[in-house]
C-alpha atoms as a PDB file:
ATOM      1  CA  UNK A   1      95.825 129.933  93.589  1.00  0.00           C
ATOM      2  CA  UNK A   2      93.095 127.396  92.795  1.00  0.00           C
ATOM      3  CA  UNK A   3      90.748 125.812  95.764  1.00  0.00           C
ATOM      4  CA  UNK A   4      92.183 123.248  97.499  1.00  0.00           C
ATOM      5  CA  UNK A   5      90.834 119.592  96.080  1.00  0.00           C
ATOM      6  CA  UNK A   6      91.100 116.085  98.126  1.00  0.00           C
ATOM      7  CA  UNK A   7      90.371 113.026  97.531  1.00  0.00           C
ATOM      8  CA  UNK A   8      90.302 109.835  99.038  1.00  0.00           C
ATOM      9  CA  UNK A   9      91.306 106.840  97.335  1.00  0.00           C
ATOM     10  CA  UNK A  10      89.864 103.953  98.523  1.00  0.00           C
ATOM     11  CA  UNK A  11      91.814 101.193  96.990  1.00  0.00           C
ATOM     12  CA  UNK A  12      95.167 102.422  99.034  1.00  0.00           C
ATOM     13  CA  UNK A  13      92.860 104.590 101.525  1.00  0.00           C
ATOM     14  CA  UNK A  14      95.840 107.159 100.907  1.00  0.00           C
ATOM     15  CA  UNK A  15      94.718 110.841 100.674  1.00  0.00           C
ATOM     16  CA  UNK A  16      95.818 112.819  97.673  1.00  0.00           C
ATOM     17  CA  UNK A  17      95.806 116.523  96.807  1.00  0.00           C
ATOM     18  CA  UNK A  18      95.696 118.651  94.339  1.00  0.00           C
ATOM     19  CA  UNK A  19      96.469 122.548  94.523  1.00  0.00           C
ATOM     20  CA  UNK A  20      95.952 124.416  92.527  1.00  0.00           C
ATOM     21  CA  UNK A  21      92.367 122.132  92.116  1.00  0.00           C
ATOM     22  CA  UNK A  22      92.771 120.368  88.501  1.00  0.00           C
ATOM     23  CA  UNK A  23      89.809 122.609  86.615  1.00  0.00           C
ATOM     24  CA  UNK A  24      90.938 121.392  83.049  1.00  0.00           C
ATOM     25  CA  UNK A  25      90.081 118.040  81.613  1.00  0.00           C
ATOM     26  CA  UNK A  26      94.716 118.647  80.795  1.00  0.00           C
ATOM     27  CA  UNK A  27      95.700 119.106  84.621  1.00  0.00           C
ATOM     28  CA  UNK A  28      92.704 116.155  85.596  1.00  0.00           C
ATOM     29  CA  UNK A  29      94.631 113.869  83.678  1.00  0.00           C
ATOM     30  CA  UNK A  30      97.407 114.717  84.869  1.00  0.00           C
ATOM     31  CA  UNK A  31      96.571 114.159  88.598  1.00  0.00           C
ATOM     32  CA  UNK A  32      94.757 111.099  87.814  1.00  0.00           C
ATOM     33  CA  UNK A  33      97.910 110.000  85.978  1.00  0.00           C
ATOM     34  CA  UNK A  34     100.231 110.920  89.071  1.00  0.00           C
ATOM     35  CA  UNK A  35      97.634 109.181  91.513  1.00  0.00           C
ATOM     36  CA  UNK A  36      97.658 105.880  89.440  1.00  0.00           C
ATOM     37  CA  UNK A  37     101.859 105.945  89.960  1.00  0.00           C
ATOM     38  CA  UNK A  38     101.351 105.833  93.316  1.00  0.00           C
ATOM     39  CA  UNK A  39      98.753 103.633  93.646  1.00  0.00           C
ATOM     40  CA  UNK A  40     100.781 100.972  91.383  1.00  0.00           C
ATOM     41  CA  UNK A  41     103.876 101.932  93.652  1.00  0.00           C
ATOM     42  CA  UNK A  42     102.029 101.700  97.009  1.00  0.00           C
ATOM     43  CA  UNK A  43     100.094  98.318  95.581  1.00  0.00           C
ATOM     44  CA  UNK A  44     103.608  96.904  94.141  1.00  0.00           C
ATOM     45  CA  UNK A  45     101.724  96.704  90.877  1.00  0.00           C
ATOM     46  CA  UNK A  46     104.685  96.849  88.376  1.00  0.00           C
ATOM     47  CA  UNK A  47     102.788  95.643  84.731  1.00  0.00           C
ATOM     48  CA  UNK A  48     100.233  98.742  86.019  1.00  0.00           C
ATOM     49  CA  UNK A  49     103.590 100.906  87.127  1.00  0.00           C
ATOM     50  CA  UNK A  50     105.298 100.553  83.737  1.00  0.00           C
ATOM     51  CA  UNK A  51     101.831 100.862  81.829  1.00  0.00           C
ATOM     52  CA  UNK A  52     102.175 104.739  82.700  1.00  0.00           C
ATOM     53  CA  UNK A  53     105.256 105.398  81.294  1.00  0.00           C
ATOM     54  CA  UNK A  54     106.951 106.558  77.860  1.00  0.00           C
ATOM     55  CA  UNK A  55     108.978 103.689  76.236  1.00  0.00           C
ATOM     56  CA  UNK A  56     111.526 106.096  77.088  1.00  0.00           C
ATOM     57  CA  UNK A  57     111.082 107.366  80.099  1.00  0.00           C
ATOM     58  CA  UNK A  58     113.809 109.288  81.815  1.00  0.00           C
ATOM     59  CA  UNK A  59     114.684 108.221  85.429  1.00  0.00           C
ATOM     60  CA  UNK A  60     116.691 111.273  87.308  1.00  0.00           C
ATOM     61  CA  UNK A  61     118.051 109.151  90.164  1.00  0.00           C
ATOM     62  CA  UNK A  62     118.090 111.017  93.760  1.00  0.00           C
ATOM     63  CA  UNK A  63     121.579 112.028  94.439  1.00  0.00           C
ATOM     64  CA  UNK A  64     122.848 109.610  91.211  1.00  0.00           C
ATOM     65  CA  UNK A  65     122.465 108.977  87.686  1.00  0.00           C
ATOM     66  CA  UNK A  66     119.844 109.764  84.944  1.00  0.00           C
ATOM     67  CA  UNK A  67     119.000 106.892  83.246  1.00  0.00           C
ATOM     68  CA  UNK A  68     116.779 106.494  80.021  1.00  0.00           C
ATOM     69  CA  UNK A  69     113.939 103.795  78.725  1.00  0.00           C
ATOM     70  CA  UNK A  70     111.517 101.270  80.613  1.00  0.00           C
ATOM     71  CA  UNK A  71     113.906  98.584  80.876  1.00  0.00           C
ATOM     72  CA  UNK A  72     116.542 100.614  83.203  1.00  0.00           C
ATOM     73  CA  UNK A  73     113.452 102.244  85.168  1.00  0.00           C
ATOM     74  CA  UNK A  74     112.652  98.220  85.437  1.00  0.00           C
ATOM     75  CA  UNK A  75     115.693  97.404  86.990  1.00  0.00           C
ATOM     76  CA  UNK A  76     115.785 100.275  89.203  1.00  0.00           C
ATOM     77  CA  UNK A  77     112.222  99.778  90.426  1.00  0.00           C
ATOM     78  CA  UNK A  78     113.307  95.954  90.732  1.00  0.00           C
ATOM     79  CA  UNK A  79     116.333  96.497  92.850  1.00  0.00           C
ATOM     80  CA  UNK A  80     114.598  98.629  95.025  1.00  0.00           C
ATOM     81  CA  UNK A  81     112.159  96.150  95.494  1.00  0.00           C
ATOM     82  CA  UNK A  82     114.561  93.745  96.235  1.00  0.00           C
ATOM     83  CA  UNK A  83     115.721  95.128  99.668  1.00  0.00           C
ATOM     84  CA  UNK A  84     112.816  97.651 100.120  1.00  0.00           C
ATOM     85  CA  UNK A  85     109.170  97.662 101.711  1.00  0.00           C
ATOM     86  CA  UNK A  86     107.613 101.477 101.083  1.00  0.00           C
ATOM     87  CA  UNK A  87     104.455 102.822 101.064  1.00  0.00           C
ATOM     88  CA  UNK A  88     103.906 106.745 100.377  1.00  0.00           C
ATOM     89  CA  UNK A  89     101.256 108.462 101.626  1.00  0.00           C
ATOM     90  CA  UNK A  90     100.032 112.394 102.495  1.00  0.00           C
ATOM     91  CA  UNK A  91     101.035 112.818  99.054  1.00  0.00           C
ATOM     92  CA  UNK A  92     100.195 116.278  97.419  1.00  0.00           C
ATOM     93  CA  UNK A  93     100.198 116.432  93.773  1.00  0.00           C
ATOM     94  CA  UNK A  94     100.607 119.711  91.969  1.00  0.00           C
ATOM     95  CA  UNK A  95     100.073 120.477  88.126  1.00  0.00           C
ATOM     96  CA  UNK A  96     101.318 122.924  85.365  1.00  0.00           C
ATOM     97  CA  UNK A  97      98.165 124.900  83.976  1.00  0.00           C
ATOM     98  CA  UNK A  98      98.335 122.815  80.972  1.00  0.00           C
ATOM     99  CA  UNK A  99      99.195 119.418  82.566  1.00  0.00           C
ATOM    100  CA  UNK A 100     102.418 118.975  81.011  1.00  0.00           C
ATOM    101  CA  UNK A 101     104.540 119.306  84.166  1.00  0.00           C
ATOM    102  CA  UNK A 102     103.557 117.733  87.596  1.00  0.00           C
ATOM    103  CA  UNK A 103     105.289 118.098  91.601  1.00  0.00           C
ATOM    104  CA  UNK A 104     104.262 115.285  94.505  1.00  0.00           C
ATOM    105  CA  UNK A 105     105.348 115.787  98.006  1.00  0.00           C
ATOM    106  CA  UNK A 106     105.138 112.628  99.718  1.00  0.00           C
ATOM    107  CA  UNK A 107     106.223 111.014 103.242  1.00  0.00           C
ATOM    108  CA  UNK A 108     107.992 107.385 102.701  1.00  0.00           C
ATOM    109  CA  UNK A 109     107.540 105.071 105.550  1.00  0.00           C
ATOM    110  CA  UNK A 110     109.608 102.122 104.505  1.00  0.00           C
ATOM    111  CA  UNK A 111     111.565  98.841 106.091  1.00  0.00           C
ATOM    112  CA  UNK A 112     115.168  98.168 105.078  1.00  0.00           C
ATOM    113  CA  UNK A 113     114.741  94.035 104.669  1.00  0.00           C
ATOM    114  CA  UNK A 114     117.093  92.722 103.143  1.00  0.00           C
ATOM    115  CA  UNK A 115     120.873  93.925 101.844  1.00  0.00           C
ATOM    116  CA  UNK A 116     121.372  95.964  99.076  1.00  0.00           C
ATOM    117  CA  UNK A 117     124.392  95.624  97.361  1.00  0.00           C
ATOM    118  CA  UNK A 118     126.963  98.659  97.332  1.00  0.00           C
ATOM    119  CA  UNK A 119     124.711 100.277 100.193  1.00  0.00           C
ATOM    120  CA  UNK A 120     127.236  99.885 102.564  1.00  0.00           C
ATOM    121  CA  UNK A 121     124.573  99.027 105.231  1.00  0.00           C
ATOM    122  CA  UNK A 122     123.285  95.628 106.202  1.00  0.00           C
ATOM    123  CA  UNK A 123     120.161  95.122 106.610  1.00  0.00           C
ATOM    124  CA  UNK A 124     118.464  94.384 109.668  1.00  0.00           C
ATOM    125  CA  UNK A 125     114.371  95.395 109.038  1.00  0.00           C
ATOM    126  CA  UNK A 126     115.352  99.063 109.836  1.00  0.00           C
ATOM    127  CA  UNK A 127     112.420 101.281 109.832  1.00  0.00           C
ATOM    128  CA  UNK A 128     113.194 104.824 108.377  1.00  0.00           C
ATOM    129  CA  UNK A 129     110.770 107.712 107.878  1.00  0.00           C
ATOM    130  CA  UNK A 130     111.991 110.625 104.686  1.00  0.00           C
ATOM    131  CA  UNK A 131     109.615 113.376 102.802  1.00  0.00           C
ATOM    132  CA  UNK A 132     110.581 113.769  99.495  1.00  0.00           C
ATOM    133  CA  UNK A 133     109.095 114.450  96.316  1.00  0.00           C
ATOM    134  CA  UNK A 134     109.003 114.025  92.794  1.00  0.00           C
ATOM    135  CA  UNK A 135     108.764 116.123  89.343  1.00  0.00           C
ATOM    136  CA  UNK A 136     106.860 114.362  86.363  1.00  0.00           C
ATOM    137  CA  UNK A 137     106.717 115.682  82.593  1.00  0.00           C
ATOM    138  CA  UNK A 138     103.919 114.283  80.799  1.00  0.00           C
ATOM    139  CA  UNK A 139     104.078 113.706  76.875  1.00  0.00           C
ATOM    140  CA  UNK A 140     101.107 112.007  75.168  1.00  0.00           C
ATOM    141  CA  UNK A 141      99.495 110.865  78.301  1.00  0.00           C
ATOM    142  CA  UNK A 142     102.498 109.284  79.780  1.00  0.00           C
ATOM    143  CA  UNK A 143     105.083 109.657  82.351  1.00  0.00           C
ATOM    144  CA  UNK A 144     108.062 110.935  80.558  1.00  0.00           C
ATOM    145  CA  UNK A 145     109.998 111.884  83.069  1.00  0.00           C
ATOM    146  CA  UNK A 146     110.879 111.031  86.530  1.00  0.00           C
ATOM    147  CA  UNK A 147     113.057 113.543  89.042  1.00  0.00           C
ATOM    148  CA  UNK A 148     113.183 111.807  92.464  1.00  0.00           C
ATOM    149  CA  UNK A 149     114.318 113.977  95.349  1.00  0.00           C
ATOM    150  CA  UNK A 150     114.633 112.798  99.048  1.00  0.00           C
ATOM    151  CA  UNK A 151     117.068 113.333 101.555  1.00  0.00           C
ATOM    152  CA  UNK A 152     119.947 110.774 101.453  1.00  0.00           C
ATOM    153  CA  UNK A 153     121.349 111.924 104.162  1.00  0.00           C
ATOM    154  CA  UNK A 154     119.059 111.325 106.480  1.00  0.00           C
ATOM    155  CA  UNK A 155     118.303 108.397 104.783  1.00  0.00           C
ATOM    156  CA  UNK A 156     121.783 107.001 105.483  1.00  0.00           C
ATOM    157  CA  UNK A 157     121.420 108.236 109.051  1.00  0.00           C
ATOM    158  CA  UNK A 158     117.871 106.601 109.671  1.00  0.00           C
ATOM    159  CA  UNK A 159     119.285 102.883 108.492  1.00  0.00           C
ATOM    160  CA  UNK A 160     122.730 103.040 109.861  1.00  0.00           C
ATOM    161  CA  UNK A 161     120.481 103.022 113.156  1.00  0.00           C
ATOM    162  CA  UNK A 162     119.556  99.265 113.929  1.00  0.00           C
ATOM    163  CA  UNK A 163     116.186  99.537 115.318  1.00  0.00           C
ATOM    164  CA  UNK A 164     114.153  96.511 114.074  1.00  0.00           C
END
């Protein structure tokens, strides 16, 4: 395994890591790729967000459906928006030798605002904590694909609990 590379990104002032440290110009564009995601996510930046992605991206839903193209990741990312405040951070970012494939751990430290239809849970500003992760595949220097993993779970556990 490669050195261990961090970086501090000022505009967020989240940490990000790389291992194995990106040491082709393939894998550095793939973690500056992968940082950019969550910088746009973190910064609510959605034109920057959807600039990063393939036309037709494939979404694989935690614990749900995979969906396909920019308009459905669009409505996801909308929805979520909707009844969600998040910001990721101590993410890790991990890349295929040849930058095609990428892995993020992350911790999500988010507020449940307002009601989300079909949740089953009001909201009430509940404050939850999850790690999860995600798996990219990069095609042409975009996000193809999306694989979103957390821990629903626990999720359902942390929000159930009214502690605004």
């Amino acid at each position: 395994m490669g050195a261990l590379s961090v970086t501090a990104n000022a505009a967020t002032d989240k940490t990000f890591i790389s291992i194995p440290q990106a040491v082709n110009p393939q894998q550095q564009a793939t973690v500056k790729l992968v940082e950019a995601y969550y910088n746009a996510i973190n910064q609510k930046n959605m034109d920057l967000l959807y600039s990063l992605l393939a036309n037709n991206v494939i979404h694989d839903i935690n614990q749900g459906d995979t969906e396909q193209g920019l308009n459905k990741f669009k409505a996801f990312m909308e929805a979520g928006n909707n009844s969600f405040d998040e910001k990721l951070n101590n993410i890790v970012i991990m890349t295929s030798q040849d930058g095609t494939y990428a892995a993020a751990r992350w911790i999500d430290h988010g507020i449940y605002y307002k009601t989300e239809p079909g949740l089953g849970v009001d909201a009430k500003n509940q404050h939850y904590t999850l790690t999860g992760g995600h798996f990219f595949e990069i095609r042409n220097g975009k996000i193809d694909r999306v694989t979103t993993y957390y821990n629903a779970t626990d999720f359902m556990r942390q929000i159930k609990q009214t502690n605004s």
